[in-house]
C-alpha atoms as a PDB file:
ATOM      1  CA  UNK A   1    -106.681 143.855 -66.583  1.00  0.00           C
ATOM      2  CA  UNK A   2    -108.081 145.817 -69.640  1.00  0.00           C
ATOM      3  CA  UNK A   3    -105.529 146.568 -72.018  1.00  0.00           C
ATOM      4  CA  UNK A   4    -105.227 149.208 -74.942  1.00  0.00           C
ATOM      5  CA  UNK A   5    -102.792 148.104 -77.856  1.00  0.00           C
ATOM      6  CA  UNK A   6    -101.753 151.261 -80.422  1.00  0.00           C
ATOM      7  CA  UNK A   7     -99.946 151.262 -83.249  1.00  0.00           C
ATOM      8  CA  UNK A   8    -100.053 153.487 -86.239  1.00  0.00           C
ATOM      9  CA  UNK A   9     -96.110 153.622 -87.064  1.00  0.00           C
ATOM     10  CA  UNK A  10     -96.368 152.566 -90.370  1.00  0.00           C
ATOM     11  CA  UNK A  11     -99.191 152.670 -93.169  1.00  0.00           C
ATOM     12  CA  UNK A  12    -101.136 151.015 -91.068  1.00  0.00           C
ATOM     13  CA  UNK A  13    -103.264 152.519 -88.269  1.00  0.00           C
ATOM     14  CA  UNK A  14    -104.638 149.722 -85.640  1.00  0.00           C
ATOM     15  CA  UNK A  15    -105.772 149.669 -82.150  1.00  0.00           C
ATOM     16  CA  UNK A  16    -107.501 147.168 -80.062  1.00  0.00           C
ATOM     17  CA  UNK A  17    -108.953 146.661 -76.809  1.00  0.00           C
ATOM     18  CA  UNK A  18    -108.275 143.331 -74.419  1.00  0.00           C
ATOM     19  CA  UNK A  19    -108.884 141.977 -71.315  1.00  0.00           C
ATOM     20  CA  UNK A  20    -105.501 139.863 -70.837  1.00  0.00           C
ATOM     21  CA  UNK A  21    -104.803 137.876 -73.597  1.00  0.00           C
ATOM     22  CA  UNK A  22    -108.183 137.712 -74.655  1.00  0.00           C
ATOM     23  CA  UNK A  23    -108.989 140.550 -77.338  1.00  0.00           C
ATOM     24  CA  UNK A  24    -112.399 142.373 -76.960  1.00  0.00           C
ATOM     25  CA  UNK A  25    -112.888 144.299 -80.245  1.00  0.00           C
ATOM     26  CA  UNK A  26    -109.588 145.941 -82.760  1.00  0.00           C
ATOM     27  CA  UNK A  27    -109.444 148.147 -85.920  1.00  0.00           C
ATOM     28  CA  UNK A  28    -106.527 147.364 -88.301  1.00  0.00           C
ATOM     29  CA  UNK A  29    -106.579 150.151 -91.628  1.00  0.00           C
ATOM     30  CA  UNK A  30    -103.810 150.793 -93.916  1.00  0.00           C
ATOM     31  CA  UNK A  31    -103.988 154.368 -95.109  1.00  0.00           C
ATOM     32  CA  UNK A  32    -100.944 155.165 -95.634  1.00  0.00           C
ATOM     33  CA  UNK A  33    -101.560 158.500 -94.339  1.00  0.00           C
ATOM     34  CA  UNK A  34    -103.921 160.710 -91.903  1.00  0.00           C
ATOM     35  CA  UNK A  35    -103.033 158.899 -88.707  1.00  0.00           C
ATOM     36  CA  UNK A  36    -103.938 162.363 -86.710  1.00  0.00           C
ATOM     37  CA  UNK A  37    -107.351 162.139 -87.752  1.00  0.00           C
ATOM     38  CA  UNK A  38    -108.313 158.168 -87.533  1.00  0.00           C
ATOM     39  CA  UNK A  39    -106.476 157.104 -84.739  1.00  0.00           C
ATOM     40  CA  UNK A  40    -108.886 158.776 -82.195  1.00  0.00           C
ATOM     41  CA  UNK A  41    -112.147 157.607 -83.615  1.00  0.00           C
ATOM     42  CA  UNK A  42    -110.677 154.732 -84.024  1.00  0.00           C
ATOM     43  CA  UNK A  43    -110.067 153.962 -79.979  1.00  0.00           C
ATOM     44  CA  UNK A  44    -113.341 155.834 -79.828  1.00  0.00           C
ATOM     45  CA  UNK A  45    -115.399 153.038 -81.616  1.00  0.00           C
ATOM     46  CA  UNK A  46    -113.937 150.140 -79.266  1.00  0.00           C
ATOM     47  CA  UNK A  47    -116.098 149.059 -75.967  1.00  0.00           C
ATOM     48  CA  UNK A  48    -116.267 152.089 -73.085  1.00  0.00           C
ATOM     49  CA  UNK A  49    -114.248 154.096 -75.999  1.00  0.00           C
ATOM     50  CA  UNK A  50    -111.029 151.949 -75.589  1.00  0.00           C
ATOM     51  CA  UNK A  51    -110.297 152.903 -72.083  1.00  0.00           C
ATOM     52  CA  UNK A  52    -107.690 150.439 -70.009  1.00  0.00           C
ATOM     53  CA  UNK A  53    -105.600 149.708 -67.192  1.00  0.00           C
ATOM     54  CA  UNK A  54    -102.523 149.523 -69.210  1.00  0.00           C
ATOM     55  CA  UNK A  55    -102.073 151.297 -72.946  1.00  0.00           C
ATOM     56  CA  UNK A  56     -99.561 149.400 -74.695  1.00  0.00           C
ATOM     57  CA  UNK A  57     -98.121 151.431 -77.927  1.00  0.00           C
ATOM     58  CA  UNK A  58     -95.259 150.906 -80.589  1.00  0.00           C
ATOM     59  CA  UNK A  59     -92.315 152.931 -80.128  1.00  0.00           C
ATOM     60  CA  UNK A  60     -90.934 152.655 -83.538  1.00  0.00           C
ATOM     61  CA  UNK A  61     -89.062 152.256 -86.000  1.00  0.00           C
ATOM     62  CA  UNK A  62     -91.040 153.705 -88.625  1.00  0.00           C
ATOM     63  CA  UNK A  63     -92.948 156.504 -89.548  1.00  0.00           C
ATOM     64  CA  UNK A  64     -91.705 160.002 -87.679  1.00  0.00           C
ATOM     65  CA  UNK A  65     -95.087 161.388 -87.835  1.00  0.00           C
ATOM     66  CA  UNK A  66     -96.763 157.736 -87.018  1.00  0.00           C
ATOM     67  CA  UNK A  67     -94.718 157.531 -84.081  1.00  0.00           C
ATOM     68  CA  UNK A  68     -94.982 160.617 -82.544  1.00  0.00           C
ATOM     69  CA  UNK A  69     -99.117 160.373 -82.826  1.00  0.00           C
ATOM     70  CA  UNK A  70     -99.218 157.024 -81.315  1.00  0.00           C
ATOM     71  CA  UNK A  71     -97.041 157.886 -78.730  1.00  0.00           C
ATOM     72  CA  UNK A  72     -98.777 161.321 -77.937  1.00  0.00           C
ATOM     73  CA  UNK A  73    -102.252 159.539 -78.077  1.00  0.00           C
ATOM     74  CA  UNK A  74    -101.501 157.028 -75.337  1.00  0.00           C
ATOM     75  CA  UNK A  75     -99.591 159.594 -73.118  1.00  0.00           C
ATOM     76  CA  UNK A  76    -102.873 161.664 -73.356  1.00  0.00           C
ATOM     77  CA  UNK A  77    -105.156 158.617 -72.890  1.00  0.00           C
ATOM     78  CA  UNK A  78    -103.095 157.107 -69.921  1.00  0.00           C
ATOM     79  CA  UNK A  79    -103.095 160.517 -68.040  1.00  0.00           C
ATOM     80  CA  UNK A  80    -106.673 161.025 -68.457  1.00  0.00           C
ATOM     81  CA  UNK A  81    -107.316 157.290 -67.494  1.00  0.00           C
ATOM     82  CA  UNK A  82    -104.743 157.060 -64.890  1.00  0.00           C
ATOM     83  CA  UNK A  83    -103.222 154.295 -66.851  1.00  0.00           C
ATOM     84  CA  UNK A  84     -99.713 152.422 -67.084  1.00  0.00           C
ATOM     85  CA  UNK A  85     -98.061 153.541 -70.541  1.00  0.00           C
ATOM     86  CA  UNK A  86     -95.614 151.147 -72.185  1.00  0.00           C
ATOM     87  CA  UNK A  87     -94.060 150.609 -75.021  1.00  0.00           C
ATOM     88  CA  UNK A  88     -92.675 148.324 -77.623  1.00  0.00           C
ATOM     89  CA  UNK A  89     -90.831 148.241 -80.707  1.00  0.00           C
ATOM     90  CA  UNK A  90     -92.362 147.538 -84.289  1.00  0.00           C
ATOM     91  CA  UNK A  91     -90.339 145.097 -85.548  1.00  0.00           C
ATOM     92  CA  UNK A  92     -91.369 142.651 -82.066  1.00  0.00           C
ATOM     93  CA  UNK A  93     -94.684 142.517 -83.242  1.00  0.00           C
ATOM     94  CA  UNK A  94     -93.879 141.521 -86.655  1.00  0.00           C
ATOM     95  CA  UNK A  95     -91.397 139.003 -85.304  1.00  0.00           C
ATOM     96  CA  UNK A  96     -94.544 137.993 -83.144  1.00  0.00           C
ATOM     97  CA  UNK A  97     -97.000 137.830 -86.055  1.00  0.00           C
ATOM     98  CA  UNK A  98     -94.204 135.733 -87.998  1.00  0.00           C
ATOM     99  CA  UNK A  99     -94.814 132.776 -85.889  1.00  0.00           C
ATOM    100  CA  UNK A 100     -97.943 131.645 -86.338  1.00  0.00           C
ATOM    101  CA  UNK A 101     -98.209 128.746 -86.405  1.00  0.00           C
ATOM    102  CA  UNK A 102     -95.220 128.032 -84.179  1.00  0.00           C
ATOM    103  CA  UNK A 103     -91.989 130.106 -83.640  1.00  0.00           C
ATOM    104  CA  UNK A 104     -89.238 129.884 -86.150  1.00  0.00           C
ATOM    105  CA  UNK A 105     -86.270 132.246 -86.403  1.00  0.00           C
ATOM    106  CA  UNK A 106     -86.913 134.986 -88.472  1.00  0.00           C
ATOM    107  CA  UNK A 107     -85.411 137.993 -90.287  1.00  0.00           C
ATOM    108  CA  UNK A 108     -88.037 141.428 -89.864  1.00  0.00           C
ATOM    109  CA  UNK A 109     -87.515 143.747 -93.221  1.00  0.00           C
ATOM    110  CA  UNK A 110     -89.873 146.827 -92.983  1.00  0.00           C
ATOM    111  CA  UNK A 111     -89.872 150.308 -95.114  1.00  0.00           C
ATOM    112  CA  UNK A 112     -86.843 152.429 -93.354  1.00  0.00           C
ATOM    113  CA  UNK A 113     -87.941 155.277 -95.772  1.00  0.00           C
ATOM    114  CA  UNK A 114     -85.242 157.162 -98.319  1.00  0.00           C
ATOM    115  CA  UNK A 115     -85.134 153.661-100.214  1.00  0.00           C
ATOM    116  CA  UNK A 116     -83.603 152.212 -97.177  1.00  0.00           C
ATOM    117  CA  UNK A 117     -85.604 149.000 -95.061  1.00  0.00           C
ATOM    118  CA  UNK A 118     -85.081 148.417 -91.649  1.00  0.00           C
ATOM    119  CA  UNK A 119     -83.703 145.302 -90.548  1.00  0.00           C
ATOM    120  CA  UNK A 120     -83.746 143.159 -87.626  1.00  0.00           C
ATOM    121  CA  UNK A 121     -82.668 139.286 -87.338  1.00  0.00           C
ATOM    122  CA  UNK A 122     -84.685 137.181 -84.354  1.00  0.00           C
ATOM    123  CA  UNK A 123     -83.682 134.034 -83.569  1.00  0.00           C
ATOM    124  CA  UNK A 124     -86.425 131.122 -83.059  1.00  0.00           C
ATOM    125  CA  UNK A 125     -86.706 131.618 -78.918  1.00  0.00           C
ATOM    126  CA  UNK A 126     -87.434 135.535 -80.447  1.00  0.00           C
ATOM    127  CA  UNK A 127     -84.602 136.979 -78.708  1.00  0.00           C
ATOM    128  CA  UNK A 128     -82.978 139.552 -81.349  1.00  0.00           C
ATOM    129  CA  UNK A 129     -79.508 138.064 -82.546  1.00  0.00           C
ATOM    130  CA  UNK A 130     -78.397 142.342 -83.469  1.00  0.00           C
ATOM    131  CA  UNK A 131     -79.970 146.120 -83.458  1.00  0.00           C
ATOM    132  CA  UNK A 132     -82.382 147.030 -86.084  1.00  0.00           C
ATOM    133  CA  UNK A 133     -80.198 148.675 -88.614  1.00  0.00           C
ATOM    134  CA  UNK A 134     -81.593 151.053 -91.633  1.00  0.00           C
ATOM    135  CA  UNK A 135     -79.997 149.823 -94.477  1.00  0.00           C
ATOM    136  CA  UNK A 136     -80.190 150.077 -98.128  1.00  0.00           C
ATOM    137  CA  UNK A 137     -81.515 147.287-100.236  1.00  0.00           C
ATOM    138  CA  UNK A 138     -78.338 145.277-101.191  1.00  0.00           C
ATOM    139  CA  UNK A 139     -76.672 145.927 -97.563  1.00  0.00           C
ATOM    140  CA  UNK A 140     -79.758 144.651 -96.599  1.00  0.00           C
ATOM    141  CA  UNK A 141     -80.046 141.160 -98.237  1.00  0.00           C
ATOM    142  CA  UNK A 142     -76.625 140.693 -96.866  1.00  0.00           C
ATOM    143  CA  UNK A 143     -77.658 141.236 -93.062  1.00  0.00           C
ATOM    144  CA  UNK A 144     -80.474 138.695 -93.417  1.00  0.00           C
ATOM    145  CA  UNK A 145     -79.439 135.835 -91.281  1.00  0.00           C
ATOM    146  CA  UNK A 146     -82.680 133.430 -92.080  1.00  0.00           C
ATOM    147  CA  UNK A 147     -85.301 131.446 -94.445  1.00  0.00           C
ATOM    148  CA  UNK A 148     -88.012 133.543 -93.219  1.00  0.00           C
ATOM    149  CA  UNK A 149     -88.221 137.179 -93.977  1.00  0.00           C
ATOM    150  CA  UNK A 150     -91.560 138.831 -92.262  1.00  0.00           C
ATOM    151  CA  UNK A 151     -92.599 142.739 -93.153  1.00  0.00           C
ATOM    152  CA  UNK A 152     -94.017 144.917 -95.315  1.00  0.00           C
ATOM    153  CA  UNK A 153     -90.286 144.784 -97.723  1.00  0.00           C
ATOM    154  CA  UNK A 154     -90.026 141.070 -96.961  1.00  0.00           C
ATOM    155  CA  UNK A 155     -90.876 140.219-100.387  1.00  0.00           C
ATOM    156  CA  UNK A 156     -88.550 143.177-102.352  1.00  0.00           C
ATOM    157  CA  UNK A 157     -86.242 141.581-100.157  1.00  0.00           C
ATOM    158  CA  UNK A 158     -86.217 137.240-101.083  1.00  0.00           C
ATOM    159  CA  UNK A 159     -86.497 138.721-104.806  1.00  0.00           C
ATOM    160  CA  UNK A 160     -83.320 140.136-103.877  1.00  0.00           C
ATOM    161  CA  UNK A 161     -81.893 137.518-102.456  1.00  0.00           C
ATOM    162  CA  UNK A 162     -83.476 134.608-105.116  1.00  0.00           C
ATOM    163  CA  UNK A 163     -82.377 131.739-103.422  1.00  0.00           C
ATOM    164  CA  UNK A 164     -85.735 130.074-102.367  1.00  0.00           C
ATOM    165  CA  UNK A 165     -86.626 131.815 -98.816  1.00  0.00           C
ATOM    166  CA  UNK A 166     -90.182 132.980 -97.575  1.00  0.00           C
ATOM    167  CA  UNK A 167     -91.901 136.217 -97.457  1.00  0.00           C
ATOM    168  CA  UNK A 168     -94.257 136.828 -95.095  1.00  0.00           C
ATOM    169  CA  UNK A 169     -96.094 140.302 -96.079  1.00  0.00           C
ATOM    170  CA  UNK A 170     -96.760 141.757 -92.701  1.00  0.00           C
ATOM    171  CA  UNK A 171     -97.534 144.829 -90.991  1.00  0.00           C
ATOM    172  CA  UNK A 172     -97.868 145.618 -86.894  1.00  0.00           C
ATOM    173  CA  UNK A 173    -101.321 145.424 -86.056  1.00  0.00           C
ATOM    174  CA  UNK A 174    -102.234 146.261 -82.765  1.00  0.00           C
ATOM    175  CA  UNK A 175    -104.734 143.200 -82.752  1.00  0.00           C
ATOM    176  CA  UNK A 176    -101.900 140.622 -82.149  1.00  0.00           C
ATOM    177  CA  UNK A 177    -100.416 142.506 -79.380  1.00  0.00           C
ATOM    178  CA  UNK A 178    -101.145 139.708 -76.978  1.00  0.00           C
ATOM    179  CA  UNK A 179     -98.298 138.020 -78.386  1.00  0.00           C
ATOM    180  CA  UNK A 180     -95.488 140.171 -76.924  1.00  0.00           C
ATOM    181  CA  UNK A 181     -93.818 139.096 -73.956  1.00  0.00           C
ATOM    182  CA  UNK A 182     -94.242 141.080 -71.047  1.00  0.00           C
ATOM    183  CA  UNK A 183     -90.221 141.249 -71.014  1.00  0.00           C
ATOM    184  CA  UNK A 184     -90.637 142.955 -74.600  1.00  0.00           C
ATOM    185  CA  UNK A 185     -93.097 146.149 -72.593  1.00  0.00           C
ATOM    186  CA  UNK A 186     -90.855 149.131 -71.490  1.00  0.00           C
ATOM    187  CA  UNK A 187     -91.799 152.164 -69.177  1.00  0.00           C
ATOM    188  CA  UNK A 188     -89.129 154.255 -71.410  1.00  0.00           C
ATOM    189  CA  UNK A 189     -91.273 155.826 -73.826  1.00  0.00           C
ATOM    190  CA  UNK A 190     -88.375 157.464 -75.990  1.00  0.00           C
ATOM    191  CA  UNK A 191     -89.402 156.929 -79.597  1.00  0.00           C
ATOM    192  CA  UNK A 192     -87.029 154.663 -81.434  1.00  0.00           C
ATOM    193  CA  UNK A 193     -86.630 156.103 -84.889  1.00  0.00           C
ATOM    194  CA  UNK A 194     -84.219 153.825 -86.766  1.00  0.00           C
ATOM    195  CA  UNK A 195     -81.910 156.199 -88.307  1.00  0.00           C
ATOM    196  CA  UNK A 196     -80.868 160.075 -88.073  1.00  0.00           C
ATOM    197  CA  UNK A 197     -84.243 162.694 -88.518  1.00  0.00           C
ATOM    198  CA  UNK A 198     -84.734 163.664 -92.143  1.00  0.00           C
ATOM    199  CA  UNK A 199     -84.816 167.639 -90.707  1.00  0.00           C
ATOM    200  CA  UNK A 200     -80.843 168.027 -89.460  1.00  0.00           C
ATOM    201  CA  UNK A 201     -79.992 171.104 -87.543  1.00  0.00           C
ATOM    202  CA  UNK A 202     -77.739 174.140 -89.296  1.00  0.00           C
ATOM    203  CA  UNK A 203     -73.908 173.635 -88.809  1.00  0.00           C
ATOM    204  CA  UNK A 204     -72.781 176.060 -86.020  1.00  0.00           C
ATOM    205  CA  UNK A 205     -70.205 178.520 -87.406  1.00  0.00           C
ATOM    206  CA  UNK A 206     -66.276 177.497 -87.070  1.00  0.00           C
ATOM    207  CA  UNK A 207     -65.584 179.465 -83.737  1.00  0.00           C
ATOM    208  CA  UNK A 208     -63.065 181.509 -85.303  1.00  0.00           C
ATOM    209  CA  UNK A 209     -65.737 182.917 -87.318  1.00  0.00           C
ATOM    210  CA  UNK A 210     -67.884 183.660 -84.002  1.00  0.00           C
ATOM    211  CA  UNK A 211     -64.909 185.225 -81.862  1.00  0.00           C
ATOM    212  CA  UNK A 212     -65.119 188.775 -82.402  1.00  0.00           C
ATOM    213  CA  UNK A 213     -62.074 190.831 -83.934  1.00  0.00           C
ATOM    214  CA  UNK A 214     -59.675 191.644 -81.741  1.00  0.00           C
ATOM    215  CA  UNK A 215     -58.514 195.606 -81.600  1.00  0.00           C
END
């Protein structure tokens, strides 16, 4: 079975093509920005354009706008392609790309945005020990449980800490998808944003204010 790996919820942008395990071709860019515009052409330059059995993309946390694209990209894709959609969270595939060469329990730190880092402890079978929590920096270094911190903040976060453990500098790349579990793959494509939307919705008025005047 072909399979299409997306994800583009952080700086970087990345998608790759495989046929089981084994990957065909992948494109891994950090640009920050402009997601919209690459993430196409991007699929586009992979063997027969990308196109799959199953579309695999990240659900979050991360990036609002990198989410949303990603997810609205492989909805698109897998109705066009009559393909199975699922999705997984970001912080799995770091914990995934954190144990090469062999699994080890791990502590995921990535940008939460607003100064804040998301953070997720895994423990070394990669079953996660608590929920991914957006916290900032100093609540943080307290909620790491482990020696090994893996993510784009891992490092802001041992220099934190200073007591000797290991930053791995990681981002999700769609080219080590292969190393998710199937049990990690959902068909619930809600987008898992981390913490509350920036954008909050006006107050409704106090309901005394809204009853109209009595005669």
């Amino acid at each position: 079975m072909r399979v299409l790996a997306i994800d583009c919820a952080t700086e970087a942008c990345s998608a790759a093509l495989f046929d089981g395990t084994r990957r065909l071709d992948g494109r891994c860019e950090t640009i920050g920005r402009g997601h919209a515009e690459r993430l196409v052409p991007m699929i586009a330059e992979l063997p027969d354009r990308g196109r799959a059995d199953r579309i695999v993309v990240s659900l979050g946390p991360g990036s609002f706008t990198g989410v949303r694209i990603g997810l609205a990209a492989a909805r698109a894709l897998g109705l066009a392609w009559g393909a199975e959609v699922l999705g997984y969270p970001t912080l799995e595939l770091v914990r995934a790309r954190s144990w090469q060469p062999q699994p080890r329990a791990v502590t995921v730190c990535m940008n939460g945005g607003h100064g804040e880092f998301f953070v997720q402890n895994f423990a070394e079978d990669g079953s996660a020990q608590d929920m991914v929590q957006s916290l900032p920096p100093e609540e943080a270094a307290k909620a790491a449980q482990h020696k090994v911190i893996a993510g784009n903040k891992a490092q802001a976060l041992v220099d934190l800490l200073d007591d000797g453990r290991l930053a791995l500098d990681l981002l999700p790349d769609a080219n080590y998808a292969c190393l998710l579990h199937e049990s990690r793959l959902t068909p619930d494509l809600s987008p898992l944003y981390g913490r509350a939307p920036d954008a909050k919705p006006q107050h409704k008025r106090e309901a005394s204010l809204q009853e109209p005047r009595q005669p």
